[in-house]
PDB file of N, CA and C in Angstrom:
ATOM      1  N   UNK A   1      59.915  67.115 170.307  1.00  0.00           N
ATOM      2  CA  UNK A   1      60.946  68.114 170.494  1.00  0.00           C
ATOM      3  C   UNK A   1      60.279  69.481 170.406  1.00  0.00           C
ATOM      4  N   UNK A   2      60.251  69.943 171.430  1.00  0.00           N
ATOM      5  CA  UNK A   2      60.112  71.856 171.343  1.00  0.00           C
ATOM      6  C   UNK A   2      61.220  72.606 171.356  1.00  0.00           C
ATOM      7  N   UNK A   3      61.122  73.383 170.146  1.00  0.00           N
ATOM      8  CA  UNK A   3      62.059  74.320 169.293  1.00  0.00           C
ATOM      9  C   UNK A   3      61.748  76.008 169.635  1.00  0.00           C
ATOM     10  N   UNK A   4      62.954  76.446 170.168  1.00  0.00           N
ATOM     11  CA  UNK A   4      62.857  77.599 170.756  1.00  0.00           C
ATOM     12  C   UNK A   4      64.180  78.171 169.200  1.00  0.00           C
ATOM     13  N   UNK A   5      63.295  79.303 168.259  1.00  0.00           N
ATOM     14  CA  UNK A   5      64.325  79.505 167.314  1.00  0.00           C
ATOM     15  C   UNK A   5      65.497  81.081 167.814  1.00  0.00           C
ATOM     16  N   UNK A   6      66.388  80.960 167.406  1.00  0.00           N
ATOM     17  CA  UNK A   6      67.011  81.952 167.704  1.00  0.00           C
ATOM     18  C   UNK A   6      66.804  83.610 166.500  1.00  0.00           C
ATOM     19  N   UNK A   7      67.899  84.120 166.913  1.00  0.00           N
ATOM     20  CA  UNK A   7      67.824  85.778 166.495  1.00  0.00           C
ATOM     21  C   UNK A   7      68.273  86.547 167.411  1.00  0.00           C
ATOM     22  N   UNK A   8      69.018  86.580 168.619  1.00  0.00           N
ATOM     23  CA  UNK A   8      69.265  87.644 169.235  1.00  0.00           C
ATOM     24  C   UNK A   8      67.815  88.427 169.609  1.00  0.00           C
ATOM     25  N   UNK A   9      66.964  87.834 170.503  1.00  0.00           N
ATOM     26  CA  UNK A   9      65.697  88.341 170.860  1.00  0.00           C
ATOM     27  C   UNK A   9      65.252  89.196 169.639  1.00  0.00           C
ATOM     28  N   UNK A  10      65.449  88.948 168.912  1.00  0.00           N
ATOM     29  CA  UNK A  10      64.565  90.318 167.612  1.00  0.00           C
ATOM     30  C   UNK A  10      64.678  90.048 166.204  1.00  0.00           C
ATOM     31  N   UNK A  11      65.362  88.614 165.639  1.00  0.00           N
ATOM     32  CA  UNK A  11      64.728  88.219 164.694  1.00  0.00           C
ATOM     33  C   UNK A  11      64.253  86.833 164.131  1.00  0.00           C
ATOM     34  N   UNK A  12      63.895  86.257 162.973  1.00  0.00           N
ATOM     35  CA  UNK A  12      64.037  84.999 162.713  1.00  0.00           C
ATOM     36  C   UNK A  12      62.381  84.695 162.944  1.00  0.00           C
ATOM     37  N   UNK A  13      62.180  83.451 162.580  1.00  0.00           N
ATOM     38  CA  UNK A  13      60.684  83.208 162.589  1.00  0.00           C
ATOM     39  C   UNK A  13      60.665  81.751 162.296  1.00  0.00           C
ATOM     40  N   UNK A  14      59.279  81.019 162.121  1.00  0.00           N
ATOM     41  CA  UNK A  14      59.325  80.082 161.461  1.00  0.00           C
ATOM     42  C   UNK A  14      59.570  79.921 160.033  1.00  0.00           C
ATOM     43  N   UNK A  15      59.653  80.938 159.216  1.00  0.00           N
ATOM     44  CA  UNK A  15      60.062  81.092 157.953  1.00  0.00           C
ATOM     45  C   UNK A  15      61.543  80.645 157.358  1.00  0.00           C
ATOM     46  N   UNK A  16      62.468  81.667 158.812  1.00  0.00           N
ATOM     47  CA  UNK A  16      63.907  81.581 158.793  1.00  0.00           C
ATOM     48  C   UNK A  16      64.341  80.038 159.116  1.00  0.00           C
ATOM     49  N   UNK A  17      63.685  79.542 159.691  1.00  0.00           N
ATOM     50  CA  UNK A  17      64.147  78.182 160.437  1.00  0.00           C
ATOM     51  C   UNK A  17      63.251  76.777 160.415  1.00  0.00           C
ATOM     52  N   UNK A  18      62.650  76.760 159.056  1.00  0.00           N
ATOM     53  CA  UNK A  18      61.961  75.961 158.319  1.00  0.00           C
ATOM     54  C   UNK A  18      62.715  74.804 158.291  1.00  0.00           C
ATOM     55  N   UNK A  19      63.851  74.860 157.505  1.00  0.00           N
ATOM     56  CA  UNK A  19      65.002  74.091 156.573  1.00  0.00           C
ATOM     57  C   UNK A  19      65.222  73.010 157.759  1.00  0.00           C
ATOM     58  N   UNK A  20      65.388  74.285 159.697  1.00  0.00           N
ATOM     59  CA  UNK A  20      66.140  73.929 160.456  1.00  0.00           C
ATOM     60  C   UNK A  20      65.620  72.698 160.946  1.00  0.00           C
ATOM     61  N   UNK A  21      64.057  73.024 161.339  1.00  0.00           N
ATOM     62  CA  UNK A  21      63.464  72.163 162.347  1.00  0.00           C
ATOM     63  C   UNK A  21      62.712  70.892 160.649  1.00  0.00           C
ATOM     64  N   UNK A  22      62.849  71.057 159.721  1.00  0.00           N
ATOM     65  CA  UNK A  22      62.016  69.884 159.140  1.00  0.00           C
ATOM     66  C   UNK A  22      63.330  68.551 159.176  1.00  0.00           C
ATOM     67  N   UNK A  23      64.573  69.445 159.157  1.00  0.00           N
ATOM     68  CA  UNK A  23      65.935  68.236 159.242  1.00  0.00           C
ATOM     69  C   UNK A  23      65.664  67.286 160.403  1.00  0.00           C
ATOM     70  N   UNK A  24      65.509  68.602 161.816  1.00  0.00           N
ATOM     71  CA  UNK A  24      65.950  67.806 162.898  1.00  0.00           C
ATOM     72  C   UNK A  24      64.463  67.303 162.963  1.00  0.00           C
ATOM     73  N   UNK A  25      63.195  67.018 162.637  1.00  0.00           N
ATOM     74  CA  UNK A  25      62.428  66.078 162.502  1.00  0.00           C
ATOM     75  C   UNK A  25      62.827  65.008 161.521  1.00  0.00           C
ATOM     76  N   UNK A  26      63.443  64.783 160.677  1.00  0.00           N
ATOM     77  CA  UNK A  26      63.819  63.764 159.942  1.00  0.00           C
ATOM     78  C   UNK A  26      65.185  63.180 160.951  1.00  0.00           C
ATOM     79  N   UNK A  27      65.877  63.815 161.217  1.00  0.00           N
ATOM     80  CA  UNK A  27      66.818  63.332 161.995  1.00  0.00           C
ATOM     81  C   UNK A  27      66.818  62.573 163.549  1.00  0.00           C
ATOM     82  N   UNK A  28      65.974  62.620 163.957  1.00  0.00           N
ATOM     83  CA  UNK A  28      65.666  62.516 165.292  1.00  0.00           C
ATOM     84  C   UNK A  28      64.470  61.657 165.408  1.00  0.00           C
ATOM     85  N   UNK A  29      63.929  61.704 164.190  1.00  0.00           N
ATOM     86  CA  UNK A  29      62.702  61.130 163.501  1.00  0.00           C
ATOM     87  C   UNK A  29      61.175  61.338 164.994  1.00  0.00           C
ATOM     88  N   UNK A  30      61.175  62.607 165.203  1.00  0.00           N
ATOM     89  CA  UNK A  30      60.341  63.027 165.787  1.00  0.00           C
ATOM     90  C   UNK A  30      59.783  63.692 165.737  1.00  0.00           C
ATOM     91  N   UNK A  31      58.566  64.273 166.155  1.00  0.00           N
ATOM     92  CA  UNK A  31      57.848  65.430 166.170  1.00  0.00           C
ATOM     93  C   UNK A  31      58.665  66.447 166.599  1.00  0.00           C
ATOM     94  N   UNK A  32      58.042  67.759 165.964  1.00  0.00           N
ATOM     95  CA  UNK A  32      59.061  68.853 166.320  1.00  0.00           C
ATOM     96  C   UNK A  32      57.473  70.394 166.473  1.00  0.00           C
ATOM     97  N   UNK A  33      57.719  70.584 167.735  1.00  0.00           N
ATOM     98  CA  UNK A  33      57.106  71.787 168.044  1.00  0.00           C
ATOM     99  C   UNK A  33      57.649  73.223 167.677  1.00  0.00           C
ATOM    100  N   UNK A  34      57.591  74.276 167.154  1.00  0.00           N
ATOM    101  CA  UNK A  34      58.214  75.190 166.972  1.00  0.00           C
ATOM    102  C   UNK A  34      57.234  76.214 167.461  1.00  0.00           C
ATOM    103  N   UNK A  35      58.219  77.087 168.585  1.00  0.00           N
ATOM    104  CA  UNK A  35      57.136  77.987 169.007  1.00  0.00           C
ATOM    105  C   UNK A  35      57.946  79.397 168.780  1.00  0.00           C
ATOM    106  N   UNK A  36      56.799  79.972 168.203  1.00  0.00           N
ATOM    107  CA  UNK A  36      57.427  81.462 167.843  1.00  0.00           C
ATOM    108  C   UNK A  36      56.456  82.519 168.905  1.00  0.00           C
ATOM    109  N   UNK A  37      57.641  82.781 169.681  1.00  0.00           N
ATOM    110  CA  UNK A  37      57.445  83.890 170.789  1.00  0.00           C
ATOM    111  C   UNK A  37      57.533  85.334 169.813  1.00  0.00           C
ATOM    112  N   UNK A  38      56.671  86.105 170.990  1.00  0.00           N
ATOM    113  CA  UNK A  38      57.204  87.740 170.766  1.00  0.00           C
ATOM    114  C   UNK A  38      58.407  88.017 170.778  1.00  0.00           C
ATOM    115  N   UNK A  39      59.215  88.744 169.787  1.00  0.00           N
ATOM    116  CA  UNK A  39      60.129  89.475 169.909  1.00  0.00           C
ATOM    117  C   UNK A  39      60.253  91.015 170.355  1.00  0.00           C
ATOM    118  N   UNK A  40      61.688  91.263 170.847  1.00  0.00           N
ATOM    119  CA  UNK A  40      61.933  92.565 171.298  1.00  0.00           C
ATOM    120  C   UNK A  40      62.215  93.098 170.211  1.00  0.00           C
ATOM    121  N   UNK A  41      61.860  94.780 170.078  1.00  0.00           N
ATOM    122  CA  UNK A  41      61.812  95.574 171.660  1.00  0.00           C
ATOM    123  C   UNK A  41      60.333  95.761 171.660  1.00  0.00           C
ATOM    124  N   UNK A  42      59.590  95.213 170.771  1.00  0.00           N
ATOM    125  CA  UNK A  42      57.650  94.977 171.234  1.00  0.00           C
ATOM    126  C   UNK A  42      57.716  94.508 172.840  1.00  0.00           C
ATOM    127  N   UNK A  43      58.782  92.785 172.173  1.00  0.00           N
ATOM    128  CA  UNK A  43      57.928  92.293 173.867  1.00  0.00           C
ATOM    129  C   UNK A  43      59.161  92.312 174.657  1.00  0.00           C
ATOM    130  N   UNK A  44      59.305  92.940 175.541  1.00  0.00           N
ATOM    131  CA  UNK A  44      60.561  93.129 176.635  1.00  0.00           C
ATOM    132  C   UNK A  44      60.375  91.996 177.520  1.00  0.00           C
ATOM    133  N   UNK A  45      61.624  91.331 178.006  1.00  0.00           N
ATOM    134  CA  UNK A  45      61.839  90.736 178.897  1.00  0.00           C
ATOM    135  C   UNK A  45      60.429  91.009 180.111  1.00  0.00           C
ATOM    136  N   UNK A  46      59.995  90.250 180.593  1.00  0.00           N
ATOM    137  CA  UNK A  46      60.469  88.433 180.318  1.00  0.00           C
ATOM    138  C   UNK A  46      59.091  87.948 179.599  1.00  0.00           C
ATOM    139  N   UNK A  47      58.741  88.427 178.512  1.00  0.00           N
ATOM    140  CA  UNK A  47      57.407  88.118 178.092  1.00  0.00           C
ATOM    141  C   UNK A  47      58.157  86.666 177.088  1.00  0.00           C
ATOM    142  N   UNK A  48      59.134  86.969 176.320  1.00  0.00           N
ATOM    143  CA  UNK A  48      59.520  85.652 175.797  1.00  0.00           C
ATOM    144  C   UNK A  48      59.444  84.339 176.551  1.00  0.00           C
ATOM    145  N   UNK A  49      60.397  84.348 177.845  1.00  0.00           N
ATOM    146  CA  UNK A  49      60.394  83.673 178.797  1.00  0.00           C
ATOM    147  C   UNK A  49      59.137  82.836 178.923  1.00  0.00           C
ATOM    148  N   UNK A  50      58.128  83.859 179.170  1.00  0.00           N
ATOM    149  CA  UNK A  50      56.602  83.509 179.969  1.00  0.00           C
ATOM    150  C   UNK A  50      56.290  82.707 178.425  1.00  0.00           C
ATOM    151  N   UNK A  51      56.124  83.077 177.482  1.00  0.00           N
ATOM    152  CA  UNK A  51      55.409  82.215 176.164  1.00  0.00           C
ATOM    153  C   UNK A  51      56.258  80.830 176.013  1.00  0.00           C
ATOM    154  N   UNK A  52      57.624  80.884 175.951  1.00  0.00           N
ATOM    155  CA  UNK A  52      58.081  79.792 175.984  1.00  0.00           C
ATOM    156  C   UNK A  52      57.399  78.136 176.898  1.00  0.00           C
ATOM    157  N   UNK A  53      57.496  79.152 178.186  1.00  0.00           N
ATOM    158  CA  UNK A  53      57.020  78.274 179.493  1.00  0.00           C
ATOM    159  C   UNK A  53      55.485  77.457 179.078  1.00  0.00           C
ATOM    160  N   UNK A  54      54.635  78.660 178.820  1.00  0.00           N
ATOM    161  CA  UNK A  54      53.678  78.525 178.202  1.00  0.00           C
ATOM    162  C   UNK A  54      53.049  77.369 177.254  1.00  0.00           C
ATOM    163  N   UNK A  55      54.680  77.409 176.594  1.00  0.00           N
ATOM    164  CA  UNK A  55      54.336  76.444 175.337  1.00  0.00           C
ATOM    165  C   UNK A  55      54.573  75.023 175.451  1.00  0.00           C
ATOM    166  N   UNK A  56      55.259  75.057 176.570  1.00  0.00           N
ATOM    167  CA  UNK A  56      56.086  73.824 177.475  1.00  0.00           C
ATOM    168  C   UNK A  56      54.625  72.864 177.941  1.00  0.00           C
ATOM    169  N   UNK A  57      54.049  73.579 178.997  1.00  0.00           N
ATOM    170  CA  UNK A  57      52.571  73.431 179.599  1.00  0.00           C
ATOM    171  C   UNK A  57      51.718  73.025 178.678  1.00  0.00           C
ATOM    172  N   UNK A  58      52.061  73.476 177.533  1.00  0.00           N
ATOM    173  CA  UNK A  58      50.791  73.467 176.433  1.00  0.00           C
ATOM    174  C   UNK A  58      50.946  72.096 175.685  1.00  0.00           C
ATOM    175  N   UNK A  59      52.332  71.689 175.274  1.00  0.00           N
ATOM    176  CA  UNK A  59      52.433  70.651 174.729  1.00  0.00           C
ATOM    177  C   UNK A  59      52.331  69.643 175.874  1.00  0.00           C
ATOM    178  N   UNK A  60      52.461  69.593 176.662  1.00  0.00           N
ATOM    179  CA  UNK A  60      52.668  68.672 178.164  1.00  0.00           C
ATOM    180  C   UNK A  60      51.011  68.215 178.781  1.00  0.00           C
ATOM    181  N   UNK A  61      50.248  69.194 178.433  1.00  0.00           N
ATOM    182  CA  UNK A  61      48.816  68.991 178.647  1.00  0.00           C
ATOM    183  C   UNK A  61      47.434  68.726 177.338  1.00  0.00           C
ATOM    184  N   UNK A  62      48.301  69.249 176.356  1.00  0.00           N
ATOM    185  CA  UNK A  62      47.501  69.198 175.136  1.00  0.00           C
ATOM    186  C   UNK A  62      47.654  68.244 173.921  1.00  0.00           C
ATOM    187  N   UNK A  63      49.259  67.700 174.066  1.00  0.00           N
ATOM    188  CA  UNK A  63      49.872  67.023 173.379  1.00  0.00           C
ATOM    189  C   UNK A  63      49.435  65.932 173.276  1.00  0.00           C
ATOM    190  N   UNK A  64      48.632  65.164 174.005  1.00  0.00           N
ATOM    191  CA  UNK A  64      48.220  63.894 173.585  1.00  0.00           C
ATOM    192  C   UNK A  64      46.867  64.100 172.028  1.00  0.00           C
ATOM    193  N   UNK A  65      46.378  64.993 172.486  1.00  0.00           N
ATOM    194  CA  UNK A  65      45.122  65.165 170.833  1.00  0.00           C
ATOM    195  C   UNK A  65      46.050  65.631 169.830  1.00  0.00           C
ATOM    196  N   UNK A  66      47.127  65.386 169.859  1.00  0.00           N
ATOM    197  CA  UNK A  66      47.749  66.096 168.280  1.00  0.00           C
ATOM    198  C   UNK A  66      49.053  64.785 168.349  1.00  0.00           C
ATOM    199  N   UNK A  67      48.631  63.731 168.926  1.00  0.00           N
ATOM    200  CA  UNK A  67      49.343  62.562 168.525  1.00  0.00           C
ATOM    201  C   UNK A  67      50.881  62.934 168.916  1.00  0.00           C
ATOM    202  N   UNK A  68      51.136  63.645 170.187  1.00  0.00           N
ATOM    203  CA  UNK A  68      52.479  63.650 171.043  1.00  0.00           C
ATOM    204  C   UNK A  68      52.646  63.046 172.434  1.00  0.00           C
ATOM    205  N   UNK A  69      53.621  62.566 173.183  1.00  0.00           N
ATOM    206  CA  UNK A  69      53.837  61.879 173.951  1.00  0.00           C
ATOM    207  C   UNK A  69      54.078  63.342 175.057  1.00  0.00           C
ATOM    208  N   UNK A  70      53.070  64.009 175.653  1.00  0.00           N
ATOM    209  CA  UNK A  70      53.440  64.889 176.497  1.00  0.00           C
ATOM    210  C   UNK A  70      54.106  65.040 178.034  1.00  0.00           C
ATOM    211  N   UNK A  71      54.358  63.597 178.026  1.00  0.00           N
ATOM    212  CA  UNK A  71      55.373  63.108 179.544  1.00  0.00           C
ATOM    213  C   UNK A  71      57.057  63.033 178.748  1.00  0.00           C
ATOM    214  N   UNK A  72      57.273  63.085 177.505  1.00  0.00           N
ATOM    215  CA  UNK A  72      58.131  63.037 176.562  1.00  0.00           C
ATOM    216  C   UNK A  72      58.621  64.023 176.016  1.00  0.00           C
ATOM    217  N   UNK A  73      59.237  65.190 176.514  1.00  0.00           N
ATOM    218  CA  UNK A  73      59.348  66.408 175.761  1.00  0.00           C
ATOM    219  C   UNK A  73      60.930  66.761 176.126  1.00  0.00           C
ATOM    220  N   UNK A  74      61.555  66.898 174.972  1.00  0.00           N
ATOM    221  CA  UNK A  74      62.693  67.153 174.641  1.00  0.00           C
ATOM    222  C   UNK A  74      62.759  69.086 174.363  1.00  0.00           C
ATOM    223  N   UNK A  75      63.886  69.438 174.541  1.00  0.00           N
ATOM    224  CA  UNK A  75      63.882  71.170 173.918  1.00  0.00           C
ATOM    225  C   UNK A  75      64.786  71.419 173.924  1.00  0.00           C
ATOM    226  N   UNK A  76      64.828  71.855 172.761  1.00  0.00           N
ATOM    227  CA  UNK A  76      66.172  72.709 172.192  1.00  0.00           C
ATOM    228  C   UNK A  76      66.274  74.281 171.117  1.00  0.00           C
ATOM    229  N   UNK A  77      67.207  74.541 171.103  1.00  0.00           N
ATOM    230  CA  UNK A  77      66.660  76.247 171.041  1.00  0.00           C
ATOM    231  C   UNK A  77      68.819  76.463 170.411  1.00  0.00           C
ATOM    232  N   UNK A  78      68.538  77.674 169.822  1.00  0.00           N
ATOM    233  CA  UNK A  78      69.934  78.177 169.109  1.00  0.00           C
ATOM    234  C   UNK A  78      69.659  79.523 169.661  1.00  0.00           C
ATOM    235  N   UNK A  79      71.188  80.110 169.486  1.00  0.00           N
ATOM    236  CA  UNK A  79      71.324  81.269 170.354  1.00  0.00           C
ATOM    237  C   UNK A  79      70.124  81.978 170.977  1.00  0.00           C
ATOM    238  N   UNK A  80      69.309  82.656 170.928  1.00  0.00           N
ATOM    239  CA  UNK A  80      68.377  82.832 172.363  1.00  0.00           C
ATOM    240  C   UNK A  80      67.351  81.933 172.359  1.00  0.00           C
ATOM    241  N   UNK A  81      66.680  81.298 171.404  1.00  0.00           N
ATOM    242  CA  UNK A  81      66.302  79.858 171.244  1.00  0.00           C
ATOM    243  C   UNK A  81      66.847  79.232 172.867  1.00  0.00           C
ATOM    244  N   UNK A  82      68.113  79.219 172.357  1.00  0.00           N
ATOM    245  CA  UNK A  82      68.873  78.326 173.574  1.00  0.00           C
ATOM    246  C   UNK A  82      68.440  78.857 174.932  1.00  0.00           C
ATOM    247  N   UNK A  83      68.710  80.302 175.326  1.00  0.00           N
ATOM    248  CA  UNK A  83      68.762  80.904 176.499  1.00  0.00           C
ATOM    249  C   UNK A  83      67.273  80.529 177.016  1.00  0.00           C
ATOM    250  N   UNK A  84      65.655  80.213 175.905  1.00  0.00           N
ATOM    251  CA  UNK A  84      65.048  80.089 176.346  1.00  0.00           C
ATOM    252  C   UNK A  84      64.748  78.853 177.190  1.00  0.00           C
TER     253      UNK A  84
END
């Protein structure tokens, strides 16, 4: 699972959303990617976008040496999380 966290493009982190993604790895009982993009107003549209994508590619090509199924990729994301 790749985890796009939310904040309204400008806050939140892996710090904020620890609790979130260690559940839905117990719940789902899967690996869970969490990718923390640039936030605005540093990174303006569409640099989030582009890192997200990025991270998509990355687990999809890299994911087999870190023991993931990279033909297997699930994503989910909360309010701009989501939009990503």
């Amino acid at each position: 699972v790749v985890y796009f966290h939310g904040g309204g493009w400008v806050l939140c982190d892996r710090f904020s959303h620890d609790r979130v993604t260690r559940d839905l790895a117990i719940d789902a009982e899967a690996a869970v990617v969490f990718v923390e993009y640039d936030r605005a107003p540093e990174a303006p549209y569409p640099i989030a976008n582009e890192q997200a994508f990025a991270a998509l590619e990355w687990v999809a090509r890299e994911g087999a040496g870190h023991g993931l199924d990279g033909a297997r990729i699930a994503t989910i994301g909360d309010s701009a999380g989501g939009n990503l």
